[in-house]
ModelCIF file with pLDDT and N, C-alpha, C, O atoms, coordinates in Angstrom:
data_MODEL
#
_entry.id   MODEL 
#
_entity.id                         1 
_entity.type                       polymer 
_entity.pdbx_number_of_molecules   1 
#
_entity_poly.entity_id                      1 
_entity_poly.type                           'polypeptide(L)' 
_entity_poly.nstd_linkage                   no 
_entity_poly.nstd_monomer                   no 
_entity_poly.pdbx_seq_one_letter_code       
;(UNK)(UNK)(UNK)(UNK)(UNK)(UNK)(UNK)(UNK)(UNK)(UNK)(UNK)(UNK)(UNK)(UNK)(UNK)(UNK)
(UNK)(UNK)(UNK)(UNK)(UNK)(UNK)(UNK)(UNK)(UNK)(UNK)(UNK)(UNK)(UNK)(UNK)(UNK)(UNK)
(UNK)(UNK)(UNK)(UNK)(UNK)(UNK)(UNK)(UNK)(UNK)(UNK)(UNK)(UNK)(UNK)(UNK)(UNK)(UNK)
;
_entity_poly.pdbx_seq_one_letter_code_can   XXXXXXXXXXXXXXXXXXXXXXXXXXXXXXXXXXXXXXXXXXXXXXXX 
_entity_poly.pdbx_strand_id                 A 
#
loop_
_entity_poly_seq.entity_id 
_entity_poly_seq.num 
_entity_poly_seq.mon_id 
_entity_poly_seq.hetero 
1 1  UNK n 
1 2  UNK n 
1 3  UNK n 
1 4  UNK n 
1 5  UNK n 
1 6  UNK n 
1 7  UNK n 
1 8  UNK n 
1 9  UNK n 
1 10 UNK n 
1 11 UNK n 
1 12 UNK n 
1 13 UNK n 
1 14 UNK n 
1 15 UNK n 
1 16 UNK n 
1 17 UNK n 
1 18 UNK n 
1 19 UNK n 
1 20 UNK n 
1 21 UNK n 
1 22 UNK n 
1 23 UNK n 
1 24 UNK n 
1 25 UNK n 
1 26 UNK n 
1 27 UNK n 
1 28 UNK n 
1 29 UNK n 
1 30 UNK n 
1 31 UNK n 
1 32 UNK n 
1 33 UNK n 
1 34 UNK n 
1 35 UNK n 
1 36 UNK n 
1 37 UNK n 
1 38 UNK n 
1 39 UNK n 
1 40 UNK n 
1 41 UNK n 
1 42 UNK n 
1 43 UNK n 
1 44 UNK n 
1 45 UNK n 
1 46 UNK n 
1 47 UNK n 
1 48 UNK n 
#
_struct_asym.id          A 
_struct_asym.entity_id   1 
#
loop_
_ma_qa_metric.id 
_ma_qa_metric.mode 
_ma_qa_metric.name 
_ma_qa_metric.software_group_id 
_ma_qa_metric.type 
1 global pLDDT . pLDDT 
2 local  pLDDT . pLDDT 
#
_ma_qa_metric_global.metric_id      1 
_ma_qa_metric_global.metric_value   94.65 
_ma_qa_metric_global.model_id       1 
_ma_qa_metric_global.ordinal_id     1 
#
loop_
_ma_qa_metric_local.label_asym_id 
_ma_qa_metric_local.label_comp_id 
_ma_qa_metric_local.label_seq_id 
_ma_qa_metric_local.metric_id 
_ma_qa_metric_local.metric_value 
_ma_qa_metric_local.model_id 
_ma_qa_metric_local.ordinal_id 
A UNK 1  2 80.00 1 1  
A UNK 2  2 85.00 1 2  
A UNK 3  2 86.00 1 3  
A UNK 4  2 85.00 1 4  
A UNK 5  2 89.00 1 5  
A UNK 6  2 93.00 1 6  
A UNK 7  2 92.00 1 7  
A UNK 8  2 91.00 1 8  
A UNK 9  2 95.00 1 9  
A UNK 10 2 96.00 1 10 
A UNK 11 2 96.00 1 11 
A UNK 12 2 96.00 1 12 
A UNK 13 2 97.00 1 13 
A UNK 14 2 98.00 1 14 
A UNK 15 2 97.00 1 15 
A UNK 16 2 97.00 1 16 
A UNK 17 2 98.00 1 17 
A UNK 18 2 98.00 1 18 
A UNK 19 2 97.00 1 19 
A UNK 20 2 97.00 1 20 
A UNK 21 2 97.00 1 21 
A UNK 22 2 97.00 1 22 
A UNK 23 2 96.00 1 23 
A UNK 24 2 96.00 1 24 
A UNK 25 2 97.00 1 25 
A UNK 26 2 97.00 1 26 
A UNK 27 2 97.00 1 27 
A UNK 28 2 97.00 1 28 
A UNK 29 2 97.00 1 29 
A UNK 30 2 97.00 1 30 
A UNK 31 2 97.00 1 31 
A UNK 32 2 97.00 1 32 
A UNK 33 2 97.00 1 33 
A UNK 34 2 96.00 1 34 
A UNK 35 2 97.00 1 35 
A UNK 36 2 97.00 1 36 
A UNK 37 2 97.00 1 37 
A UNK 38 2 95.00 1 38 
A UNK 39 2 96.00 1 39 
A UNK 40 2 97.00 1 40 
A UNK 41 2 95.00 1 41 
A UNK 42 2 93.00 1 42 
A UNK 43 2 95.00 1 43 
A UNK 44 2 95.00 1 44 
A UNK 45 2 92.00 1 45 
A UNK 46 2 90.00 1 46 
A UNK 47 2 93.00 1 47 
A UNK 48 2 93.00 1 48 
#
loop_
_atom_site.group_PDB 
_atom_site.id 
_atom_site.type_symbol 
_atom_site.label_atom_id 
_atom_site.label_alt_id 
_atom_site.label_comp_id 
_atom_site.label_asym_id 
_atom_site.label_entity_id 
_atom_site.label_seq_id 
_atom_site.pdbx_PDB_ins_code 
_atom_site.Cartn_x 
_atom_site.Cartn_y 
_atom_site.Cartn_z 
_atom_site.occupancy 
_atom_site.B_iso_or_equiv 
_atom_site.pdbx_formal_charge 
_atom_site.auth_seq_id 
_atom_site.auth_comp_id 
_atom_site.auth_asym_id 
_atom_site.auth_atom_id 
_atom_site.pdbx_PDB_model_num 
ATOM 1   N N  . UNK A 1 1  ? 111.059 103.345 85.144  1.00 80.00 ? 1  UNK A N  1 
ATOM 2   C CA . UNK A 1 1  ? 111.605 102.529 86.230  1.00 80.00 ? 1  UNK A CA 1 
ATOM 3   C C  . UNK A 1 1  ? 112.593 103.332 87.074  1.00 80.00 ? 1  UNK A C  1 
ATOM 4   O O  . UNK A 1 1  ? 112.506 103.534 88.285  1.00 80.00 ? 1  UNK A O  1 
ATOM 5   N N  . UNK A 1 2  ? 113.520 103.746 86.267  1.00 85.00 ? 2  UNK A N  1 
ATOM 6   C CA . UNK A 1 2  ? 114.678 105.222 87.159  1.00 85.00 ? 2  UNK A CA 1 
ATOM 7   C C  . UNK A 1 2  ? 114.173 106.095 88.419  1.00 85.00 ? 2  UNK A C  1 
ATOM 8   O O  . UNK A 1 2  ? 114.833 106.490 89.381  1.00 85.00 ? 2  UNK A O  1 
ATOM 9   N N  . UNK A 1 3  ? 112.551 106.311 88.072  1.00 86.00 ? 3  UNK A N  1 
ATOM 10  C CA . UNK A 1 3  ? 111.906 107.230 88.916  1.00 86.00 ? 3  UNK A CA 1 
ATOM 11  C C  . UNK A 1 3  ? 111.132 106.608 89.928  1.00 86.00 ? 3  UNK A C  1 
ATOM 12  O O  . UNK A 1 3  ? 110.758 107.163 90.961  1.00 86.00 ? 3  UNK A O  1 
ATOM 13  N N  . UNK A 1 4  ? 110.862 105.215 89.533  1.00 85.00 ? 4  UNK A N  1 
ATOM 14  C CA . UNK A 1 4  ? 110.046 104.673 90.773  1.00 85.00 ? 4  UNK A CA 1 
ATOM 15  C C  . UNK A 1 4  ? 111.162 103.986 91.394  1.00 85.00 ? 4  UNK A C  1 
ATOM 16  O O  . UNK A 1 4  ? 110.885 103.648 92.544  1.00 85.00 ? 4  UNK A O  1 
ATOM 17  N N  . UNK A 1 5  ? 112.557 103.604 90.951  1.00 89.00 ? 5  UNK A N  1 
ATOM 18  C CA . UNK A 1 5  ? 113.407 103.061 91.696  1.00 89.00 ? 5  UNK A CA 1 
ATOM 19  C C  . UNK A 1 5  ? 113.887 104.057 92.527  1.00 89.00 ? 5  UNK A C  1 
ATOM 20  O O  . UNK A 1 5  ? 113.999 103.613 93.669  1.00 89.00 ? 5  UNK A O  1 
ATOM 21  N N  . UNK A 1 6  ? 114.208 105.185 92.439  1.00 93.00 ? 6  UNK A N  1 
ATOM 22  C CA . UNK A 1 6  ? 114.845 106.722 93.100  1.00 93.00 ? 6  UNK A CA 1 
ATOM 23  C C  . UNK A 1 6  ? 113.718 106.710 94.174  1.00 93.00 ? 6  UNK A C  1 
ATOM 24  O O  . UNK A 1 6  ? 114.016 106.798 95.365  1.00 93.00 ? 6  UNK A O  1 
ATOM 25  N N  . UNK A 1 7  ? 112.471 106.606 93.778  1.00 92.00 ? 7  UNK A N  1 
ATOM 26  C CA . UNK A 1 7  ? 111.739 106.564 95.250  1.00 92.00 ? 7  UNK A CA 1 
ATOM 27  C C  . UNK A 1 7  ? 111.781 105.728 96.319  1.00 92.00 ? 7  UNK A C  1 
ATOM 28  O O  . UNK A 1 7  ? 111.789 105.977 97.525  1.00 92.00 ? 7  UNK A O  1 
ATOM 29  N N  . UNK A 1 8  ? 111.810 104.623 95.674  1.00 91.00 ? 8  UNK A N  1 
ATOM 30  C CA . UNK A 1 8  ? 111.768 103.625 96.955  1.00 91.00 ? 8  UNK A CA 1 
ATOM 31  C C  . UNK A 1 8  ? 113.466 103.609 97.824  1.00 91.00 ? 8  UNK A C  1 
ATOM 32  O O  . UNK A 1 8  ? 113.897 103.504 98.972  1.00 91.00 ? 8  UNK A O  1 
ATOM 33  N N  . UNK A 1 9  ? 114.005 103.786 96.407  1.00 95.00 ? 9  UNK A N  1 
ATOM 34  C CA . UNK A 1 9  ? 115.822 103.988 97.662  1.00 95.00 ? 9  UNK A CA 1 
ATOM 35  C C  . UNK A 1 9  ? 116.011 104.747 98.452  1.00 95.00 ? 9  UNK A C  1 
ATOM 36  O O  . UNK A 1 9  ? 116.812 104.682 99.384  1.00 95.00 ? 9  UNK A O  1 
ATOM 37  N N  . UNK A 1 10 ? 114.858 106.066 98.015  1.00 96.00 ? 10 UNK A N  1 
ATOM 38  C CA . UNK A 1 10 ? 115.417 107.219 99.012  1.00 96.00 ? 10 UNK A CA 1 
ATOM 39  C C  . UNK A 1 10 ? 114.403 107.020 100.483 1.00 96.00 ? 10 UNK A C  1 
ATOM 40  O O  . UNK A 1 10 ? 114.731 107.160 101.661 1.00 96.00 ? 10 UNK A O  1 
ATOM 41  N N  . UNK A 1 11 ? 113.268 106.700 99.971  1.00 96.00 ? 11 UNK A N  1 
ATOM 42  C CA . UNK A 1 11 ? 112.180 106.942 100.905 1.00 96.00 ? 11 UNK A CA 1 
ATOM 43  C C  . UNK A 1 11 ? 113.180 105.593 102.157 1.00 96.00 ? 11 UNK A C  1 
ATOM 44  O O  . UNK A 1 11 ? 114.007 105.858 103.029 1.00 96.00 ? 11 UNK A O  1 
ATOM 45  N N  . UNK A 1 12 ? 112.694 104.371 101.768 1.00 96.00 ? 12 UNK A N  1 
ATOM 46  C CA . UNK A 1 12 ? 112.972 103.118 102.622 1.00 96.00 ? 12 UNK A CA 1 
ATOM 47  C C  . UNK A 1 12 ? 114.229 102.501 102.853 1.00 96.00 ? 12 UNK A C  1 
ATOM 48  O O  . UNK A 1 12 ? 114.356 101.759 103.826 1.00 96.00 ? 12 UNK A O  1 
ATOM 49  N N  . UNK A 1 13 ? 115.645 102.824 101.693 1.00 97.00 ? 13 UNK A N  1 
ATOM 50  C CA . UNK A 1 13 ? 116.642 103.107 101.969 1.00 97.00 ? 13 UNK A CA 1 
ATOM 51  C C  . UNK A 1 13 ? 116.870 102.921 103.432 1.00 97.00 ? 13 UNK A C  1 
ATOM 52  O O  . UNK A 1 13 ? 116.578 102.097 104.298 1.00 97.00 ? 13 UNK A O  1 
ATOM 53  N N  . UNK A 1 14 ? 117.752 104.445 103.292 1.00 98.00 ? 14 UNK A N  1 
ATOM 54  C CA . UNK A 1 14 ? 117.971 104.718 104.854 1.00 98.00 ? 14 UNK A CA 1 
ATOM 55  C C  . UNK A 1 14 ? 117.272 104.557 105.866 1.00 98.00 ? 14 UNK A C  1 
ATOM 56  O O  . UNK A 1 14 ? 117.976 104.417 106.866 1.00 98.00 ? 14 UNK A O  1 
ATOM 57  N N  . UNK A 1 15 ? 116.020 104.507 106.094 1.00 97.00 ? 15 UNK A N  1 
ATOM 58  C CA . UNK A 1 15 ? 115.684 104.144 106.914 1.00 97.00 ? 15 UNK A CA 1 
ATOM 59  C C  . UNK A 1 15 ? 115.865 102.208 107.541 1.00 97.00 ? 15 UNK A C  1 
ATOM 60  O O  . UNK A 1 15 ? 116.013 101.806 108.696 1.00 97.00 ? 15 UNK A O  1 
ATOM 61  N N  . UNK A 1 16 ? 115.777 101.460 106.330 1.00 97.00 ? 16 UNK A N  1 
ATOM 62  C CA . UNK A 1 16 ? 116.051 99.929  106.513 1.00 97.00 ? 16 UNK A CA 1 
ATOM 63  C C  . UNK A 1 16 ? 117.479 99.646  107.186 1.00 97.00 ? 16 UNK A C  1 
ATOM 64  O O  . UNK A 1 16 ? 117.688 98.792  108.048 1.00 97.00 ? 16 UNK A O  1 
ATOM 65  N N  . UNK A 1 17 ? 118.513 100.607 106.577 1.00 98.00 ? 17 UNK A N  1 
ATOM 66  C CA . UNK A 1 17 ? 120.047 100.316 107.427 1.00 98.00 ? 17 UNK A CA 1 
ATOM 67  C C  . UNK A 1 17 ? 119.249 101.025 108.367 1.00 98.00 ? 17 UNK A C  1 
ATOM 68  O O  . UNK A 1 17 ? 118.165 100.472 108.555 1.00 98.00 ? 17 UNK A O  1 
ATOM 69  N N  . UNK A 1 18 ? 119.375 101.760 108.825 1.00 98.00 ? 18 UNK A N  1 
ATOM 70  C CA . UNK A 1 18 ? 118.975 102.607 110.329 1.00 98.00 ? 18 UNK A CA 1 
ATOM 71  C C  . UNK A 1 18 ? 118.737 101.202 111.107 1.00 98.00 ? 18 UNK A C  1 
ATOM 72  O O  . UNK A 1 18 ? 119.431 100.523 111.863 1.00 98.00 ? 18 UNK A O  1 
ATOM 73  N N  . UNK A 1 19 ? 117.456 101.088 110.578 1.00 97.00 ? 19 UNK A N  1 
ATOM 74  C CA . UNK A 1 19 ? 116.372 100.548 111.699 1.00 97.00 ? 19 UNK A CA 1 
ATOM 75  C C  . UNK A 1 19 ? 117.462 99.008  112.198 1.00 97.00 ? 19 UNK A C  1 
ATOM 76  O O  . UNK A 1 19 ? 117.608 98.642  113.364 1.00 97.00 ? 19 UNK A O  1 
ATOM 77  N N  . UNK A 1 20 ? 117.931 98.508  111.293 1.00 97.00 ? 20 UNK A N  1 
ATOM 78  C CA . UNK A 1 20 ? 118.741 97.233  111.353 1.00 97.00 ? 20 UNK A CA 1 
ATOM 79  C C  . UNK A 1 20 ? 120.224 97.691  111.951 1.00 97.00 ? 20 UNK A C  1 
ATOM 80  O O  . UNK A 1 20 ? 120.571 96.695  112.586 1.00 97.00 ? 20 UNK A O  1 
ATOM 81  N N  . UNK A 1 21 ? 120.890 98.321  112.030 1.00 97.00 ? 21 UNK A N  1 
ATOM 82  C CA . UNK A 1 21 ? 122.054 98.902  112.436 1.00 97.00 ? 21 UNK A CA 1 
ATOM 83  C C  . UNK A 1 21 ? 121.917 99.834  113.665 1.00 97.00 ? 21 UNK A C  1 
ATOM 84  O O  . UNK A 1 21 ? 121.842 99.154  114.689 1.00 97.00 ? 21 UNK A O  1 
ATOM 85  N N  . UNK A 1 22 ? 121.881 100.656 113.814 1.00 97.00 ? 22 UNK A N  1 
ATOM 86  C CA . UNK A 1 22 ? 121.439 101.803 114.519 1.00 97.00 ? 22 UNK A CA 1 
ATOM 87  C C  . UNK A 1 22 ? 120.636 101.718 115.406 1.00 97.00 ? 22 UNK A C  1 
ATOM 88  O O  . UNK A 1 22 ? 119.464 101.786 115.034 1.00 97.00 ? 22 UNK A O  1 
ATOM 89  N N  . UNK A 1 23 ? 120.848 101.567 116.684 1.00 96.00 ? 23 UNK A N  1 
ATOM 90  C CA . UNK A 1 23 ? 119.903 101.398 117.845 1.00 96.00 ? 23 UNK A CA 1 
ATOM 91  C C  . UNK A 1 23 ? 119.090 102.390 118.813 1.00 96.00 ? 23 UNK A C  1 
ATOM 92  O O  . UNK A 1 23 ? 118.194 102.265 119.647 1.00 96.00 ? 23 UNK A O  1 
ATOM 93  N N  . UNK A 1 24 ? 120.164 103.859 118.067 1.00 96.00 ? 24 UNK A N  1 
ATOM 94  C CA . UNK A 1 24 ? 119.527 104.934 118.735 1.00 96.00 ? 24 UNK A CA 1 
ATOM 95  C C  . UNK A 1 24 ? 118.071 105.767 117.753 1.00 96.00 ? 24 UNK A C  1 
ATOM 96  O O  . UNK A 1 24 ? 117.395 106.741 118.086 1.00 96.00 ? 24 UNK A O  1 
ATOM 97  N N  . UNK A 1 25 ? 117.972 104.707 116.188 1.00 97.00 ? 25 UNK A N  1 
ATOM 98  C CA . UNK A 1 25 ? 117.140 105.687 115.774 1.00 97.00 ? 25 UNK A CA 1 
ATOM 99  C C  . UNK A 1 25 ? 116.038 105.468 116.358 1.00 97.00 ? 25 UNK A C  1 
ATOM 100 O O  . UNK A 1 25 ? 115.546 104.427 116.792 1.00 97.00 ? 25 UNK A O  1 
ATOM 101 N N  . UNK A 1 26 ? 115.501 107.043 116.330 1.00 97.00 ? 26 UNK A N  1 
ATOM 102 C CA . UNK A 1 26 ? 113.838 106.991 116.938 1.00 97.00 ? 26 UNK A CA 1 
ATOM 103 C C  . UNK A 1 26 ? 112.581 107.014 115.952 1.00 97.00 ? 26 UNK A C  1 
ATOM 104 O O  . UNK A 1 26 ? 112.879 107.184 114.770 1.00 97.00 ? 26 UNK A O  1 
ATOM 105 N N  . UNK A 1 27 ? 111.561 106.907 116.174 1.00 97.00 ? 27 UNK A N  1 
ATOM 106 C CA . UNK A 1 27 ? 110.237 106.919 115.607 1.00 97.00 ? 27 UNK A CA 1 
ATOM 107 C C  . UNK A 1 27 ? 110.116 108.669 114.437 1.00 97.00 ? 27 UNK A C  1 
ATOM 108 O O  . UNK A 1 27 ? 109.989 108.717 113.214 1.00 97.00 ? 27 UNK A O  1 
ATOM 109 N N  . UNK A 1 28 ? 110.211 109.757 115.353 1.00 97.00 ? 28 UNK A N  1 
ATOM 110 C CA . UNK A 1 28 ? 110.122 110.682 114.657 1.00 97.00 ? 28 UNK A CA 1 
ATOM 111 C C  . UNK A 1 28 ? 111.497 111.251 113.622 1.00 97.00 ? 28 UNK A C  1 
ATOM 112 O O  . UNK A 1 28 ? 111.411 111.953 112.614 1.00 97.00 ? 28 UNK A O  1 
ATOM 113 N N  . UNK A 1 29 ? 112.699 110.700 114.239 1.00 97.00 ? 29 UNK A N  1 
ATOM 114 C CA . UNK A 1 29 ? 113.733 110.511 112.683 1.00 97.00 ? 29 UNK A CA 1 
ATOM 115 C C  . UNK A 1 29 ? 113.157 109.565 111.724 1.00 97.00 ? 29 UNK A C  1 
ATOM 116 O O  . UNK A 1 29 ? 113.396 109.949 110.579 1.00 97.00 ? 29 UNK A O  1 
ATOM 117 N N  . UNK A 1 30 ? 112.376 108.292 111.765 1.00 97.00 ? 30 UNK A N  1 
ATOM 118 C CA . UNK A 1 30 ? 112.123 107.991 110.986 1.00 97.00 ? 30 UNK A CA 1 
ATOM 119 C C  . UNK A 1 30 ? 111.037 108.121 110.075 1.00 97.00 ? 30 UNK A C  1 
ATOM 120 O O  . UNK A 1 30 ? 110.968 107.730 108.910 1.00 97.00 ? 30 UNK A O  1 
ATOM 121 N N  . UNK A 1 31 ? 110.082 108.808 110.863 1.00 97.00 ? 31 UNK A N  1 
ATOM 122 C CA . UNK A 1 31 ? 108.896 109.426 110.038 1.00 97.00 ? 31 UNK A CA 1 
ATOM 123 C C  . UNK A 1 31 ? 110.051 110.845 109.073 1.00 97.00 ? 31 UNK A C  1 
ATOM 124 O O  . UNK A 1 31 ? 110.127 110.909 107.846 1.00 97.00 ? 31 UNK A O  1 
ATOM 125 N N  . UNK A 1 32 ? 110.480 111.395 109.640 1.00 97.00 ? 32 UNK A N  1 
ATOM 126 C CA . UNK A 1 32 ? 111.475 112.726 108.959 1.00 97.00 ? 32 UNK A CA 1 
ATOM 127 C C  . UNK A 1 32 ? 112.030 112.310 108.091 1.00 97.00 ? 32 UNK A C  1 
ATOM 128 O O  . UNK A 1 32 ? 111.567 112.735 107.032 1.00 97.00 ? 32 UNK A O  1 
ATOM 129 N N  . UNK A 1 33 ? 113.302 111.275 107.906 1.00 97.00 ? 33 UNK A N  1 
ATOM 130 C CA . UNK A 1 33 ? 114.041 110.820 107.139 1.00 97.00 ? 33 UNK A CA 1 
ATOM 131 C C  . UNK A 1 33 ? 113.245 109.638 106.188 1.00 97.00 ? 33 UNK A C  1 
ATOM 132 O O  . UNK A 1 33 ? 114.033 109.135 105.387 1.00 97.00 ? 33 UNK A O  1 
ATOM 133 N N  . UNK A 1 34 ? 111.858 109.085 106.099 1.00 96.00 ? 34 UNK A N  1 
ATOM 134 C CA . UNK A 1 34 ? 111.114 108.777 105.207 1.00 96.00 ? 34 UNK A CA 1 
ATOM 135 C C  . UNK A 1 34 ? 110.312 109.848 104.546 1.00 96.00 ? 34 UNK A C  1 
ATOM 136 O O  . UNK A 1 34 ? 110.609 109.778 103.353 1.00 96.00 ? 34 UNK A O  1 
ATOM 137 N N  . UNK A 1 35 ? 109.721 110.498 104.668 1.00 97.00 ? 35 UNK A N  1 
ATOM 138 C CA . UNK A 1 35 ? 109.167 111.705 104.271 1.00 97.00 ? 35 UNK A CA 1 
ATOM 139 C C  . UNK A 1 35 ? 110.267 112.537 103.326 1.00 97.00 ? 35 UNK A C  1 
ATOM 140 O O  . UNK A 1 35 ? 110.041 112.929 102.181 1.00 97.00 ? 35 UNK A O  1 
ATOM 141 N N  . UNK A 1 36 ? 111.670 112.737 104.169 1.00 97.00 ? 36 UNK A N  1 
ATOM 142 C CA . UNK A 1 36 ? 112.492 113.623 103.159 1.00 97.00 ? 36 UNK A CA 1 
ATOM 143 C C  . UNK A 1 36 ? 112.943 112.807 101.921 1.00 97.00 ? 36 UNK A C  1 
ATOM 144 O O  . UNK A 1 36 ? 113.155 113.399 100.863 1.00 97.00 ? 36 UNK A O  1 
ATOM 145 N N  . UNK A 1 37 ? 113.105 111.366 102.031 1.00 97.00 ? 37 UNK A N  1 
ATOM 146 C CA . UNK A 1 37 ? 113.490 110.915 100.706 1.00 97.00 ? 37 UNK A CA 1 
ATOM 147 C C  . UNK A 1 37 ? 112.755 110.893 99.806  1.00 97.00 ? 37 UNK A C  1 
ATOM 148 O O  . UNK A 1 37 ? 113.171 110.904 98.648  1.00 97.00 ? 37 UNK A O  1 
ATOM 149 N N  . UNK A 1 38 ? 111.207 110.849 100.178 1.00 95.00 ? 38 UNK A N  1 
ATOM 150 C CA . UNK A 1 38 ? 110.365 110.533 98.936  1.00 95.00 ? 38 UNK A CA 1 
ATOM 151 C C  . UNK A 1 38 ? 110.364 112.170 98.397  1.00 95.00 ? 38 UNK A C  1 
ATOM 152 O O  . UNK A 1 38 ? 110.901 112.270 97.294  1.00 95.00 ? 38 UNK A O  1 
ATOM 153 N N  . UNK A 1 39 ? 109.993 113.135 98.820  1.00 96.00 ? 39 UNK A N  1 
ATOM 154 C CA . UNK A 1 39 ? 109.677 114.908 98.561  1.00 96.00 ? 39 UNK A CA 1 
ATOM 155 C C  . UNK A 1 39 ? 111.181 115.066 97.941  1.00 96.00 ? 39 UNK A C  1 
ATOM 156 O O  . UNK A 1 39 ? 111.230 115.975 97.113  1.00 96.00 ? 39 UNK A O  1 
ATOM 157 N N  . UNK A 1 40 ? 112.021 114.604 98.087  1.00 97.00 ? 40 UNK A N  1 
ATOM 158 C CA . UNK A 1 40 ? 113.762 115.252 97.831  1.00 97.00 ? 40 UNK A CA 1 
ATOM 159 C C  . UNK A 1 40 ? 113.423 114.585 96.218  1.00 97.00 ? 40 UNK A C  1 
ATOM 160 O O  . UNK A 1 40 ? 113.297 115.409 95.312  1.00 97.00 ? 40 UNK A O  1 
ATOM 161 N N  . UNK A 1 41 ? 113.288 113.170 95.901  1.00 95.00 ? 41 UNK A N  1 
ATOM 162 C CA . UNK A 1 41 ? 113.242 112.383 94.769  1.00 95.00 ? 41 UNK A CA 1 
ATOM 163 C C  . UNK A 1 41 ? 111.864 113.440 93.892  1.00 95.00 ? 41 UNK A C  1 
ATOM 164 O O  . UNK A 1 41 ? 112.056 114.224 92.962  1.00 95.00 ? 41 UNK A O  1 
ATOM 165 N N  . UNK A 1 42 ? 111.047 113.241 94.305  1.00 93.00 ? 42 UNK A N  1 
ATOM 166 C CA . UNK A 1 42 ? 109.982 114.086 93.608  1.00 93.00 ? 42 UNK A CA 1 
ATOM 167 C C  . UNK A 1 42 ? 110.408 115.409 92.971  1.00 93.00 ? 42 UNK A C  1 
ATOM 168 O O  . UNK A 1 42 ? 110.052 115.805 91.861  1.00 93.00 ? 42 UNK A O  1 
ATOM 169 N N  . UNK A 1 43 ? 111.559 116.301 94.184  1.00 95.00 ? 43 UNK A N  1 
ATOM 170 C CA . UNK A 1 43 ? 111.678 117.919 94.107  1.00 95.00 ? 43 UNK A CA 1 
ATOM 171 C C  . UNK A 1 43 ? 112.902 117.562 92.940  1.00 95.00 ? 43 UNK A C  1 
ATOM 172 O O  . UNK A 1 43 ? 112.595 117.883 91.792  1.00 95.00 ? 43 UNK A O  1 
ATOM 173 N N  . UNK A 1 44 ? 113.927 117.082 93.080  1.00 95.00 ? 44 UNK A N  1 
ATOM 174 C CA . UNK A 1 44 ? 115.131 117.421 92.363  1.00 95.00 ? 44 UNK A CA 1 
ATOM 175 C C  . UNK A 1 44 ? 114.776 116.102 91.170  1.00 95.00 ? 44 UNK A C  1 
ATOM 176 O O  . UNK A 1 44 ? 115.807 115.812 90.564  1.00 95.00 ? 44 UNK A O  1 
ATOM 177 N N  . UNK A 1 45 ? 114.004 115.574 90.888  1.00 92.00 ? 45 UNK A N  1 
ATOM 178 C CA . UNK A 1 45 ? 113.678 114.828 89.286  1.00 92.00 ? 45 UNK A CA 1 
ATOM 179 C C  . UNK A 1 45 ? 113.401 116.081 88.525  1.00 92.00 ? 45 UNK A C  1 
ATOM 180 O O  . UNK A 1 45 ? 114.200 116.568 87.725  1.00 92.00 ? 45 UNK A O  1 
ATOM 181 N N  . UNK A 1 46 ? 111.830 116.748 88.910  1.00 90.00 ? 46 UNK A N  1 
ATOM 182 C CA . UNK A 1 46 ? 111.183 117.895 88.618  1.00 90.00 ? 46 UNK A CA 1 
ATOM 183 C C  . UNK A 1 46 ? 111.616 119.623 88.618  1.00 90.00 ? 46 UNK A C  1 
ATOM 184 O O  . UNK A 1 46 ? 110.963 120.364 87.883  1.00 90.00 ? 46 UNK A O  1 
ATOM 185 N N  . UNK A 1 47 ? 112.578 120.121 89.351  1.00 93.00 ? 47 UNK A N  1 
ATOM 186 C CA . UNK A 1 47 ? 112.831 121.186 89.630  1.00 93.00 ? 47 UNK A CA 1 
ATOM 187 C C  . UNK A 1 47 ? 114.521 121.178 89.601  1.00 93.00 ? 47 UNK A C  1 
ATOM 188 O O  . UNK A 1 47 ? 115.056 122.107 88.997  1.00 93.00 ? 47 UNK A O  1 
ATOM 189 N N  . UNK A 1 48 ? 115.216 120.344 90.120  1.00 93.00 ? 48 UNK A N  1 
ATOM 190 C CA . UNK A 1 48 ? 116.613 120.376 90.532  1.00 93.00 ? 48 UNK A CA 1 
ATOM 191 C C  . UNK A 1 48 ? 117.581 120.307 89.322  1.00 93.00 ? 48 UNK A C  1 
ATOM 192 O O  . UNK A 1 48 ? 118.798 120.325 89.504  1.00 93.00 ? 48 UNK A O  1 
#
Protein backbone atom coordinates (compact mmCIF):
# COMPACT_ATOMS: atom_id res chain seq x y z
CA UNK A 1 0.00 0.00 0.00
CA UNK A 2 3.16 2.58 0.95
CA UNK A 3 4.12 2.21 -2.76
CA UNK A 4 0.91 2.56 -4.50
CA UNK A 5 0.03 5.40 -2.07
CA UNK A 6 3.64 7.32 -2.90
CA UNK A 7 2.38 7.09 -6.46
CA UNK A 8 -0.70 8.50 -6.59
CA UNK A 9 0.50 11.56 -4.09
CA UNK A 10 3.27 12.31 -6.15
CA UNK A 11 1.91 11.80 -9.61
CA UNK A 12 -1.84 13.71 -8.92
CA UNK A 13 -0.86 15.47 -5.79
CA UNK A 14 0.52 18.52 -6.98
CA UNK A 15 -0.93 18.74 -9.75
CA UNK A 16 -4.80 18.73 -8.00
CA UNK A 17 -3.61 21.91 -5.67
CA UNK A 18 -2.17 23.49 -8.88
CA UNK A 19 -4.99 22.99 -11.04
CA UNK A 20 -7.53 24.25 -8.09
CA UNK A 21 -5.32 27.12 -6.75
CA UNK A 22 -3.04 28.32 -9.30
CA UNK A 23 -4.36 29.99 -12.31
CA UNK A 24 -1.21 30.38 -14.16
CA UNK A 25 -0.58 26.57 -14.40
CA UNK A 26 -0.32 25.41 -17.94
CA UNK A 27 -1.04 22.14 -19.82
CA UNK A 28 2.69 21.25 -20.44
CA UNK A 29 3.73 21.94 -16.52
CA UNK A 30 1.21 19.66 -15.97
CA UNK A 31 1.96 16.89 -18.24
CA UNK A 32 5.92 17.57 -16.64
CA UNK A 33 5.02 17.77 -13.07
CA UNK A 34 2.68 14.48 -13.51
CA UNK A 35 5.17 12.48 -15.27
CA UNK A 36 7.99 13.63 -12.68
CA UNK A 37 6.05 12.37 -9.68
CA UNK A 38 5.23 9.06 -10.85
CA UNK A 39 9.31 8.25 -12.42
CA UNK A 40 10.75 10.20 -9.04
CA UNK A 41 8.39 7.53 -6.76
CA UNK A 42 9.42 4.57 -9.00
CA UNK A 43 13.41 5.93 -9.16
CA UNK A 44 14.06 6.71 -5.39
CA UNK A 45 11.75 3.45 -3.88
CA UNK A 46 14.19 1.32 -6.25
CA UNK A 47 17.56 3.07 -6.58
CA UNK A 48 17.55 6.13 -4.06
Amino acid sequence: VSYAWAGFGASFGPLMLCSLYWRRTTLPGAVAGMLTGAVTVVAWKNLI
